[in-house]
Protein backbone atom coordinates (compact mmCIF):
# COMPACT_ATOMS: atom_id res chain seq x y z
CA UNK A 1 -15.69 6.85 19.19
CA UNK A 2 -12.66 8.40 17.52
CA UNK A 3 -11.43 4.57 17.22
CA UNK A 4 -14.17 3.62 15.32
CA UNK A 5 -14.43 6.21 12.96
CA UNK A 6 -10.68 6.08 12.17
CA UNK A 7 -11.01 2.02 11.32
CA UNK A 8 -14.04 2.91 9.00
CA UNK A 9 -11.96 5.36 7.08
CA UNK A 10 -9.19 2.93 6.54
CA UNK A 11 -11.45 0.27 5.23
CA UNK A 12 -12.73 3.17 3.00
CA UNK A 13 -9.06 4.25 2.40
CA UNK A 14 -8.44 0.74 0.99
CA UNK A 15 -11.25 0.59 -1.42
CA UNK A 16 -10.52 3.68 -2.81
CA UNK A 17 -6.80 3.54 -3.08
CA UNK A 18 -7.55 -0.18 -5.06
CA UNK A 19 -9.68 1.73 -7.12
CA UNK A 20 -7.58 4.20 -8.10
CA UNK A 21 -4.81 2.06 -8.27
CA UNK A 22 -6.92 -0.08 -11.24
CA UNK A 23 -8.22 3.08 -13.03
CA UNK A 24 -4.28 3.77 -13.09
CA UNK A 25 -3.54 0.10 -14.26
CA UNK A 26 -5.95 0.62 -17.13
CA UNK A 27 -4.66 3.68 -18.65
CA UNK A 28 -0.79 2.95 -18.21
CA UNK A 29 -0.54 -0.61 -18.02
CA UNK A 30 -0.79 -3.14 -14.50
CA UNK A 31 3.20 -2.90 -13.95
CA UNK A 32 3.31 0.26 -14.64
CA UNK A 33 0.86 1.54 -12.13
CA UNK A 34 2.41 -0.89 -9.87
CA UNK A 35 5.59 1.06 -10.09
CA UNK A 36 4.03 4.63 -10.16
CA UNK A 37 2.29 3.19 -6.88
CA UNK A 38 5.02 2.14 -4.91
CA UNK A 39 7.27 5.22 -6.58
CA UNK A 40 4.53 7.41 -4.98
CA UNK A 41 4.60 5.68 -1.15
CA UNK A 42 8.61 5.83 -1.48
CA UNK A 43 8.13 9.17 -2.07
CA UNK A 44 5.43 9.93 0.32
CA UNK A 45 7.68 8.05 3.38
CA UNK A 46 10.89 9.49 2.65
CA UNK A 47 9.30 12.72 3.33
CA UNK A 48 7.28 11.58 6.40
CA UNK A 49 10.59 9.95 7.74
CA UNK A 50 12.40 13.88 6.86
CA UNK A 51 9.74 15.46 8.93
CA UNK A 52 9.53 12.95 11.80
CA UNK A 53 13.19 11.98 11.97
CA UNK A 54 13.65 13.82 15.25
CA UNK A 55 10.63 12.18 17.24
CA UNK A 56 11.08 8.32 16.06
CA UNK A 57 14.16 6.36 17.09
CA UNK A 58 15.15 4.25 14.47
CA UNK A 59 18.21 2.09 14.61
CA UNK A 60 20.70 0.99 11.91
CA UNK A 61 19.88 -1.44 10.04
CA UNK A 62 22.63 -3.85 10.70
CA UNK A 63 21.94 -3.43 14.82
CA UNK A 64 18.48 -4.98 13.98
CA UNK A 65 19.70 -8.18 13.16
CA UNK A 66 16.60 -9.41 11.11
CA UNK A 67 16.49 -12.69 9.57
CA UNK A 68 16.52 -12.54 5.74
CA UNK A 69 12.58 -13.53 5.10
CA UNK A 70 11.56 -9.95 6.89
CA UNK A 71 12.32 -8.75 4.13
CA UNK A 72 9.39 -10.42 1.75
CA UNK A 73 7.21 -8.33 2.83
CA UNK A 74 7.69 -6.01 -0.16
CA UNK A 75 7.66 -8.48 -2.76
CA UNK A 76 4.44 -10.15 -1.44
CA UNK A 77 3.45 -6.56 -1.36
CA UNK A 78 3.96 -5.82 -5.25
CA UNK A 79 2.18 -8.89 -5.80
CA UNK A 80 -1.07 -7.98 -3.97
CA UNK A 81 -0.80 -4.56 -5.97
CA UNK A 82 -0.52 -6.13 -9.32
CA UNK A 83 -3.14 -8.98 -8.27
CA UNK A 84 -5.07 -6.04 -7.31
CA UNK A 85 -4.48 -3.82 -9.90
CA UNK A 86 -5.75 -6.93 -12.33
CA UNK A 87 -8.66 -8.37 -10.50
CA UNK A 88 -10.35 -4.83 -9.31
CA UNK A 89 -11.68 -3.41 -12.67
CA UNK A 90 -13.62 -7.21 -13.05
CA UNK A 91 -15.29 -7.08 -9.39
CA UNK A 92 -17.58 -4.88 -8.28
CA UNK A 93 -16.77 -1.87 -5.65
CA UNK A 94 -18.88 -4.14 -3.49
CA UNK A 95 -17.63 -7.22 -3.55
CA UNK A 96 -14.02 -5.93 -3.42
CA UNK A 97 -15.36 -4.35 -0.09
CA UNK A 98 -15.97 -7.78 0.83
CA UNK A 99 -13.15 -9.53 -0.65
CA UNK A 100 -11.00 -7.19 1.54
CA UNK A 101 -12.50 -8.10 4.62
């Protein structure tokens, strides 16, 4: 029961972190929210990672050996925020619940 209720407040989370995200986009600009967005989750991890340092093992970054295209991953992300930022404010809370799914 607990699992279900925790995947039906992410799916809420993400609705309501796009919206927010595109009320932001309208009142500073769509690449300026974009930065204030991913300004706020830098900020927001750096200080999970300062509390939880002692309990999560996390190794250097060169001992990981990762190929170079792991690393995408945040510039596809800034483009779903912008895409998001721009599209959300012309769809309806609705069908961005289902374009999300």
């Amino acid at each position: 029961m607990l699992y279900i209720l925790l995947a039906i407040l992410s799916g809420v989370s993400v609705v309501i972190s796009r919206i927010i995200n595109s009320k932001l986009a309208e009142e500073i600009g769509t690449f300026q929210g974009t930065f204030f967005n991913y300004l706020t989750g830098l900020i927001t991890s750096t200080i999970f990672l300062l509390i939880t340092k002692d309990y999560i093992n996390i190794p250097p970054i060169h001992e990981l050996n990762l190929p170079i295209y792991s690393y995408l991953g945040g510039s596809i992300g800034i483009l779903v925020v912008v895409l998001s930022n721009y599209t959300t404010p012309k769809v309806s809370s609705f069908s961005l619940t289902l374009l999300v799914l």
